[in-house]
N, C-alpha and C. Protein backbone atom coordinates (compact mmCIF):
# COMPACT_ATOMS: atom_id res chain seq x y z
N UNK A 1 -16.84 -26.30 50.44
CA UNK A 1 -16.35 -24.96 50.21
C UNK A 1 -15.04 -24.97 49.43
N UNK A 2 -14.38 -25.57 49.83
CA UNK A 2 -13.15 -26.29 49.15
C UNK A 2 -12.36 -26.31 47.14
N UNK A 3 -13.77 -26.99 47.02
CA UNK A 3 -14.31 -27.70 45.93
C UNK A 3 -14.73 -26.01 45.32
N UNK A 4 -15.66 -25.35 45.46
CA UNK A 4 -16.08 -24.08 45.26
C UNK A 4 -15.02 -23.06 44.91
N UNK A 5 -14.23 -22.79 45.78
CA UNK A 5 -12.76 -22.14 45.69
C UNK A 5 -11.65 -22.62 44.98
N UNK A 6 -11.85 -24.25 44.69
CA UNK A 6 -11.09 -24.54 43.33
C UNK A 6 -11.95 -24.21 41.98
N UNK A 7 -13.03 -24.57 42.15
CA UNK A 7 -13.82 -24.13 40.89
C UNK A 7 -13.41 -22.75 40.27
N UNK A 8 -13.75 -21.37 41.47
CA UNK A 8 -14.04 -20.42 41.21
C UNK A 8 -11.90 -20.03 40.81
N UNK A 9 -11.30 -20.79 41.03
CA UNK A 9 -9.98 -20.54 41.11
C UNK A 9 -9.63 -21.01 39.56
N UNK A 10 -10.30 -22.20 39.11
CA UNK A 10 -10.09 -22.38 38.04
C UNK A 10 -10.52 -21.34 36.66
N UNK A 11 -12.01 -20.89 37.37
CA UNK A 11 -12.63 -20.60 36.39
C UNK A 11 -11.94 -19.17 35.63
N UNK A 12 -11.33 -18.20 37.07
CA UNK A 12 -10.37 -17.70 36.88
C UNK A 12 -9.46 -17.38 36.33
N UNK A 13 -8.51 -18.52 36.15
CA UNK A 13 -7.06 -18.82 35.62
C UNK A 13 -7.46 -18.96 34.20
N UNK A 14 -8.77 -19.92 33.89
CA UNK A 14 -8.80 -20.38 32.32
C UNK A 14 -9.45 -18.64 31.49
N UNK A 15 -10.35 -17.90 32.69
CA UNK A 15 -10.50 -16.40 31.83
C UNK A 15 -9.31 -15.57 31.48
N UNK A 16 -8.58 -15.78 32.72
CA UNK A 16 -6.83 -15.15 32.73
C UNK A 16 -6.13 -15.28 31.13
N UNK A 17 -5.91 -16.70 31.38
CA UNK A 17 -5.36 -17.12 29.92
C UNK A 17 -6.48 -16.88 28.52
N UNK A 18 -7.55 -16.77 28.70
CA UNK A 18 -8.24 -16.48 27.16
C UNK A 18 -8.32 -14.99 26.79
N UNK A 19 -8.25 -14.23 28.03
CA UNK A 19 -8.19 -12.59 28.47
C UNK A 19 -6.52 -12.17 27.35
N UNK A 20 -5.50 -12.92 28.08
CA UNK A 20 -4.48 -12.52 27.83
C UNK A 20 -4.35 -13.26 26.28
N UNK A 21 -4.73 -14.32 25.87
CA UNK A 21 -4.58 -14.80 24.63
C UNK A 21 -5.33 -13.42 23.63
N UNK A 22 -6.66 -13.31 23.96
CA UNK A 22 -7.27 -12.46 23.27
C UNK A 22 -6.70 -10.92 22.98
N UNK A 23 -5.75 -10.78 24.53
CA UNK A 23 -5.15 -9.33 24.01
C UNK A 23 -4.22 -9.35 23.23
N UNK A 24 -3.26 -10.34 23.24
CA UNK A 24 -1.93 -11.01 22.39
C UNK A 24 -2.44 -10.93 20.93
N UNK A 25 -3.29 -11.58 20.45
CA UNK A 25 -3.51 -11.86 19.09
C UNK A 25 -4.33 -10.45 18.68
N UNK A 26 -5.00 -9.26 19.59
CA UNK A 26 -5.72 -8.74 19.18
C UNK A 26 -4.65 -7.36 18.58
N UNK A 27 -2.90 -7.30 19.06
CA UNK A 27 -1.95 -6.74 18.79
C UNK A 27 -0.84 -7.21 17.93
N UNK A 28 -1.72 -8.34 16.89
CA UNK A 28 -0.41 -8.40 15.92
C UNK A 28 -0.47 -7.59 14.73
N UNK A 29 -0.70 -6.68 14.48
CA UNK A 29 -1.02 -5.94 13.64
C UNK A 29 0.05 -4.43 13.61
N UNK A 30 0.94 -4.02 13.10
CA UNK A 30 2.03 -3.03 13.12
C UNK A 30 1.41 -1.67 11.81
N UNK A 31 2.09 -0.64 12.26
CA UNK A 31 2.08 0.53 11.52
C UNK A 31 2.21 0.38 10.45
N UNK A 32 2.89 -0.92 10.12
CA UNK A 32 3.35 -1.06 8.55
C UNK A 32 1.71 -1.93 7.79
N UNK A 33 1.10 -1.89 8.70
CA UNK A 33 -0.05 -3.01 7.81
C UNK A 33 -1.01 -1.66 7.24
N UNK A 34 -0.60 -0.46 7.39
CA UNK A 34 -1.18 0.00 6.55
C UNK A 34 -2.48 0.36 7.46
N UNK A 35 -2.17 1.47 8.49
CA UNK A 35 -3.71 1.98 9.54
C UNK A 35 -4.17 2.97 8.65
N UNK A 36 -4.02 3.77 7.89
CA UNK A 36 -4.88 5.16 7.82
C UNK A 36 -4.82 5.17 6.00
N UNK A 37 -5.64 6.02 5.13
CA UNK A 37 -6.22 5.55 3.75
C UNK A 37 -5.21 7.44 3.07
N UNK A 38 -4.96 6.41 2.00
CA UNK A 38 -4.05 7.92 1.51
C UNK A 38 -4.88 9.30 1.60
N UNK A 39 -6.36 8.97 1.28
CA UNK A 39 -7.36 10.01 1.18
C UNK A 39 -6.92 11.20 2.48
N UNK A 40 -7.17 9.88 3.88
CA UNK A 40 -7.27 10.41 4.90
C UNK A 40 -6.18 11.58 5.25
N UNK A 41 -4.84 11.03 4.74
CA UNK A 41 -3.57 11.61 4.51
C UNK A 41 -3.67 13.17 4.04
N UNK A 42 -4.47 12.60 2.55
CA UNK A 42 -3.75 14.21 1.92
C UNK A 42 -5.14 14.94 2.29
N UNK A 43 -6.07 14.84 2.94
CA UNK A 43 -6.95 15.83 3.83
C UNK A 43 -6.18 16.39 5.03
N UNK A 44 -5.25 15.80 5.46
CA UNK A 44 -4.48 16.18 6.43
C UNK A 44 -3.53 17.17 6.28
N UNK A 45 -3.33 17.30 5.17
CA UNK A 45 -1.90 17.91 4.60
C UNK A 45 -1.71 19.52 5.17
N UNK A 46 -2.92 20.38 4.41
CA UNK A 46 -2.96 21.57 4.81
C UNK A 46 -3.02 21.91 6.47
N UNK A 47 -3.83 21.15 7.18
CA UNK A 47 -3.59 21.71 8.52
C UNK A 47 -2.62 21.01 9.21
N UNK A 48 -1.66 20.13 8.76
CA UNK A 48 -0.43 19.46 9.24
C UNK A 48 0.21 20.94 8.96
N UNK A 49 0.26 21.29 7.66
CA UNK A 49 1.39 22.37 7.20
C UNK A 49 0.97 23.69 8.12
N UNK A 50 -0.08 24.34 8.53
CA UNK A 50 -0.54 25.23 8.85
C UNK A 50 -0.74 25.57 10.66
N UNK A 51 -0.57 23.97 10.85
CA UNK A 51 -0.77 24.01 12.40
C UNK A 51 0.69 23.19 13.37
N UNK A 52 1.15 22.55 11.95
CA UNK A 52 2.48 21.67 12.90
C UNK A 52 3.64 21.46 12.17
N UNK A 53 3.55 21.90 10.75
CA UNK A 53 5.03 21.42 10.22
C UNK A 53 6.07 22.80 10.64
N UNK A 54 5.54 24.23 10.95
CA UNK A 54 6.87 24.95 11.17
C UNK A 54 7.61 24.45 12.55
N UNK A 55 6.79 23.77 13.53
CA UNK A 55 7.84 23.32 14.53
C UNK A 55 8.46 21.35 14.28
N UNK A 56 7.91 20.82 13.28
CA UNK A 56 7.79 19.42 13.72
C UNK A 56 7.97 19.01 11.91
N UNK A 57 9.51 18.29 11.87
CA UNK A 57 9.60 18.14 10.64
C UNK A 57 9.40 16.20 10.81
N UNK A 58 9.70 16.09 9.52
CA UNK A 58 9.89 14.34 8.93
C UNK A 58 10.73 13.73 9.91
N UNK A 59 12.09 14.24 10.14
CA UNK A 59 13.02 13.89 11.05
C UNK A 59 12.68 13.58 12.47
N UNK A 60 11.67 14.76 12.83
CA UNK A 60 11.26 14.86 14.05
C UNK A 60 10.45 14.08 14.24
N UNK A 61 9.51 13.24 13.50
CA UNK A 61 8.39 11.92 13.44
C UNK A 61 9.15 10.96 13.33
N UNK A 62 10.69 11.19 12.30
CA UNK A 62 10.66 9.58 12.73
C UNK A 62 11.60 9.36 13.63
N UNK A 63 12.11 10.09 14.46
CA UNK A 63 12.71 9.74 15.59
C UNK A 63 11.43 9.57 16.68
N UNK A 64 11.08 9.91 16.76
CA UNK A 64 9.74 9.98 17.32
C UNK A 64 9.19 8.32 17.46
N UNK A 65 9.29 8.14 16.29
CA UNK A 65 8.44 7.07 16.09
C UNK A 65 9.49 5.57 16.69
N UNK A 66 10.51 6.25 15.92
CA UNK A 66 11.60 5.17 16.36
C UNK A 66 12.21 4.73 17.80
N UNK A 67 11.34 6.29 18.52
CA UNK A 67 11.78 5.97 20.15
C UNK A 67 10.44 5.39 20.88
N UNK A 68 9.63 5.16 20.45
CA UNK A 68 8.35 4.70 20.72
C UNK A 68 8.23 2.74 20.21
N UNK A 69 9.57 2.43 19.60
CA UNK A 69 9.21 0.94 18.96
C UNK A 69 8.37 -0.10 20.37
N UNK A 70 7.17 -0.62 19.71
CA UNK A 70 6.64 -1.64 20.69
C UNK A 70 5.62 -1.14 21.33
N UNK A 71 5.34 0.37 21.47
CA UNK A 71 4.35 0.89 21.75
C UNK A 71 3.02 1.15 20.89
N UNK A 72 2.02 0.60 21.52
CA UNK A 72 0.71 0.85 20.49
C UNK A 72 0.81 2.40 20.46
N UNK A 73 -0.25 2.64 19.41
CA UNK A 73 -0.01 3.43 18.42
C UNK A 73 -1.07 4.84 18.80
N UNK A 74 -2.18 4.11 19.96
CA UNK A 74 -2.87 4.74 20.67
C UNK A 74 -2.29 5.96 21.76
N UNK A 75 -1.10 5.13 21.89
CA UNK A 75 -0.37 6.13 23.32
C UNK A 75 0.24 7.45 22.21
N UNK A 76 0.37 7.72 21.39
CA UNK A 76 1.15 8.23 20.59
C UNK A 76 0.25 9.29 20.28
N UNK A 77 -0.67 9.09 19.77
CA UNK A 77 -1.99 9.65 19.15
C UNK A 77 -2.17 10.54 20.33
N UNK A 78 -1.95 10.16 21.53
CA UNK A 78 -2.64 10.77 22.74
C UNK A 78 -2.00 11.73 23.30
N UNK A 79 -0.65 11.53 23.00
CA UNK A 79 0.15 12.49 23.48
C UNK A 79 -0.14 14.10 22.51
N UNK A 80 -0.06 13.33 21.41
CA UNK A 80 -0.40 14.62 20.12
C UNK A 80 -1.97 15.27 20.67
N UNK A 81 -3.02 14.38 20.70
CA UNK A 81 -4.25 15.10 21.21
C UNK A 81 -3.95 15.98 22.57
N UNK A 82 -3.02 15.74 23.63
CA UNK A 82 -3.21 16.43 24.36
C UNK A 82 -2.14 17.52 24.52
N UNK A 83 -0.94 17.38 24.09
CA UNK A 83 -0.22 18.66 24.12
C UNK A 83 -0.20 19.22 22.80
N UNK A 84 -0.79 19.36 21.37
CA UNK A 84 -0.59 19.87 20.29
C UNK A 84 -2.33 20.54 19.85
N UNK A 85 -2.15 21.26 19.16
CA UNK A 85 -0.56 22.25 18.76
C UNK A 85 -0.39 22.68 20.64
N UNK A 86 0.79 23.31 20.23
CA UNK A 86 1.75 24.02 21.67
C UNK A 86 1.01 24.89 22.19
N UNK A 87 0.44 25.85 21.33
CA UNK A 87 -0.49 27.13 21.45
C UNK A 87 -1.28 27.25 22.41
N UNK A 88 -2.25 25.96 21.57
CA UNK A 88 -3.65 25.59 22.18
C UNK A 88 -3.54 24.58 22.24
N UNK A 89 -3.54 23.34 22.97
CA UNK A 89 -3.49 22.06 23.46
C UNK A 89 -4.73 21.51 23.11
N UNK A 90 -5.04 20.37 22.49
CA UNK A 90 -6.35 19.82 22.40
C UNK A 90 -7.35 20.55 21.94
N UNK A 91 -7.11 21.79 20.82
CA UNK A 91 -8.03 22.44 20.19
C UNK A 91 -8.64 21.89 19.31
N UNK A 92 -8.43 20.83 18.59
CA UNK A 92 -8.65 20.41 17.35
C UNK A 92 -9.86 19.45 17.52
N UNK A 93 -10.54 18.97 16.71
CA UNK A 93 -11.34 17.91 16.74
C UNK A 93 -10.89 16.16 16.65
N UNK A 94 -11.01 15.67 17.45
CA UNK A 94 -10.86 14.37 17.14
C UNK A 94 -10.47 13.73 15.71
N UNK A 95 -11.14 14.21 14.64
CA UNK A 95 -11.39 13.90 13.27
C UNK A 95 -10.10 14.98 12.75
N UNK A 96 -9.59 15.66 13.14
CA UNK A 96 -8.68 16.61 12.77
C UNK A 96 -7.35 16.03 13.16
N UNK A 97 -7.60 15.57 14.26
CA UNK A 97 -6.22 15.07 14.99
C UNK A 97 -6.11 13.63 14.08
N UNK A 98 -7.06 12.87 13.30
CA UNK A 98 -6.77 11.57 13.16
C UNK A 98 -6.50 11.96 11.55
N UNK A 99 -7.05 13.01 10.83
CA UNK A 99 -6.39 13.21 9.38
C UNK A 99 -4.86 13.87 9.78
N UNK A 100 -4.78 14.53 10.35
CA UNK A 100 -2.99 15.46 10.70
C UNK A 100 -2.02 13.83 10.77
N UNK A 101 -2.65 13.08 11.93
CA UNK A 101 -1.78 12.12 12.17
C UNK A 101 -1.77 10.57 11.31
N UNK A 102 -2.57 10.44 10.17
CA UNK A 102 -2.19 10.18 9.10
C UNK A 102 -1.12 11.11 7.82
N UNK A 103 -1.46 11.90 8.07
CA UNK A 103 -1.27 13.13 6.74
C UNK A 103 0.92 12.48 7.79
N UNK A 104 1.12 12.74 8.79
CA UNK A 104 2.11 12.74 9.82
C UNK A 104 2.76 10.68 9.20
N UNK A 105 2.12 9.87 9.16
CA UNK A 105 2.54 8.44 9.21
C UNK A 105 2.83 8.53 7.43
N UNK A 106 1.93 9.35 6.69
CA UNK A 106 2.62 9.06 5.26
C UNK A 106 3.82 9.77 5.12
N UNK A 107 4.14 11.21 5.87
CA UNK A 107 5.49 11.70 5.63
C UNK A 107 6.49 10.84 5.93
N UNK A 108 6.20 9.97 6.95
CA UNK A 108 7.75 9.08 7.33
C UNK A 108 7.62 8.30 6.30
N UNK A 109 6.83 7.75 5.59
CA UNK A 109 6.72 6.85 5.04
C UNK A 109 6.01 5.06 5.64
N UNK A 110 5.20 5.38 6.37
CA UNK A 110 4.70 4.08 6.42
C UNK A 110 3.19 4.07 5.43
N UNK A 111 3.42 2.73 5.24
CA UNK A 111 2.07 2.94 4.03
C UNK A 111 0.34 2.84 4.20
N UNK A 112 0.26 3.40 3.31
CA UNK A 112 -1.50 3.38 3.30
C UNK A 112 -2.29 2.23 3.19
N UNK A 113 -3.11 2.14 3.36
CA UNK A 113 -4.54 0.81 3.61
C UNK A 113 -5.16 1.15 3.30
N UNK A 114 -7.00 0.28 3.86
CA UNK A 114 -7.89 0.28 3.42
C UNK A 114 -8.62 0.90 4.04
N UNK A 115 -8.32 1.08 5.30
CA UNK A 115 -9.06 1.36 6.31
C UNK A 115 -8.86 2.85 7.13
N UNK A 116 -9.59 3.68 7.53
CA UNK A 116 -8.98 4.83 8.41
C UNK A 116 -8.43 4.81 9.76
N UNK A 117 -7.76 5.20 9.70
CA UNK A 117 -6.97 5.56 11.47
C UNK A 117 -8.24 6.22 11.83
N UNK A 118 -8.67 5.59 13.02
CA UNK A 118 -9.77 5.67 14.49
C UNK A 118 -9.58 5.80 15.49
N UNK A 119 -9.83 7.05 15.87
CA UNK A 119 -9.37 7.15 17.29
C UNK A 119 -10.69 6.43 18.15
N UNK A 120 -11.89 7.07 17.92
CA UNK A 120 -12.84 6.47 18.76
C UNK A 120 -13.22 4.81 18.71
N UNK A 121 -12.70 4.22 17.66
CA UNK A 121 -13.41 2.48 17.38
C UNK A 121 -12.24 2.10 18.83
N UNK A 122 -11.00 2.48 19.12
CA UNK A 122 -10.49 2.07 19.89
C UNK A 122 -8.94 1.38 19.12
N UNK A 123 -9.38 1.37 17.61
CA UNK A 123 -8.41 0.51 17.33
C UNK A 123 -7.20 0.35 17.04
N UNK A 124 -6.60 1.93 17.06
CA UNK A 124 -4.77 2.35 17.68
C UNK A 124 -4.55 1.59 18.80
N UNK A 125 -5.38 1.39 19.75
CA UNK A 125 -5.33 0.65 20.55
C UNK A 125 -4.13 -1.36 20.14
N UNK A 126 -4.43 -1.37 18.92
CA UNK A 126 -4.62 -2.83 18.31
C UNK A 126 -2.97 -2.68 17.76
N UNK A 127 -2.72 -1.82 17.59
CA UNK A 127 -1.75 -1.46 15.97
C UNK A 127 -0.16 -1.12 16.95
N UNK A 128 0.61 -1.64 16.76
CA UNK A 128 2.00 -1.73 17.60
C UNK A 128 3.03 -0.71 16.82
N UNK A 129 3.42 -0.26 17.29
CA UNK A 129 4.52 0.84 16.47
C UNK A 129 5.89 0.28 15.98
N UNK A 130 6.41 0.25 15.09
CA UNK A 130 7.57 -0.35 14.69
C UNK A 130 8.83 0.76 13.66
N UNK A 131 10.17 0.61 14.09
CA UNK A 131 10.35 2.15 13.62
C UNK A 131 10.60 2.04 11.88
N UNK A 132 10.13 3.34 11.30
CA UNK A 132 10.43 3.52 10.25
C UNK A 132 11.55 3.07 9.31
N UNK A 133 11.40 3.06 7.98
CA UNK A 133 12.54 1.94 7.20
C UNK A 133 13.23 3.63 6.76
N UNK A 134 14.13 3.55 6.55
CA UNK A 134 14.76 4.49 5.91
C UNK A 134 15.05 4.32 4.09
């Protein structure tokens, strides 16, 4: 039994460490590598301007952003899906919230990629926040 309970103790510890290796390497990836596609951006533009820029300027993102350093990029996203707009909370579509909050990462200035900001692939999840360059 012994023998069993070291096994199952080992087998454990070595998932522990490939678990935690796998989450480590699966978060080296920052805001600056470029999450969301300029396209995605300037589709965003008009209902950024129409639904969030009279309360929520440039200034206000990148302090924002800058008080968030180290935090994935997912928690961020989430806060916006669930209290914005102020009005109506979580009115928007998924796909609405992820063009606004690109259209939102090119105003501070972090740059564009290849790829779109995803809320559903999971992969804000991946992407670490780092604060804006001035």
């Amino acid at each position: 039994m012994k023998a069993v309970n070291n096994t199952v103790i080992s087998v454990l510890a070595v998932s522990a460490v490939a678990l935690f290796a796998g989450y480590a390497s699966a978060q080296t990836s920052t805001i600056k590598d470029g999450v969301y596609t300029a396209e995605q951006a300037a589709s965003g533009k008009e209902l950024y301007e129409r639904r969030c820029g009279a309360c929520h300027n440039v200034d206000f993102y990148r302090n924002a952003f800058s008080n968030r350093n180290s935090q994935v990029l997912q928690v961020m996203f989430e806060e916006i899906l669930v209290n914005m707009p102020a009005d109506t909370p979580g009115s928007l579509m998924d796909s609405e919230y992820e063009v606004v909050f690109a259209h939102i990462l090119s105003l501070v200035g972090y740059p564009a990629g290849d790829t779109e900001l995803n809320y559903a692939n999971g992969s804000m999840g991946e992407v670490t926040i780092v604060p804006p360059t001035d």
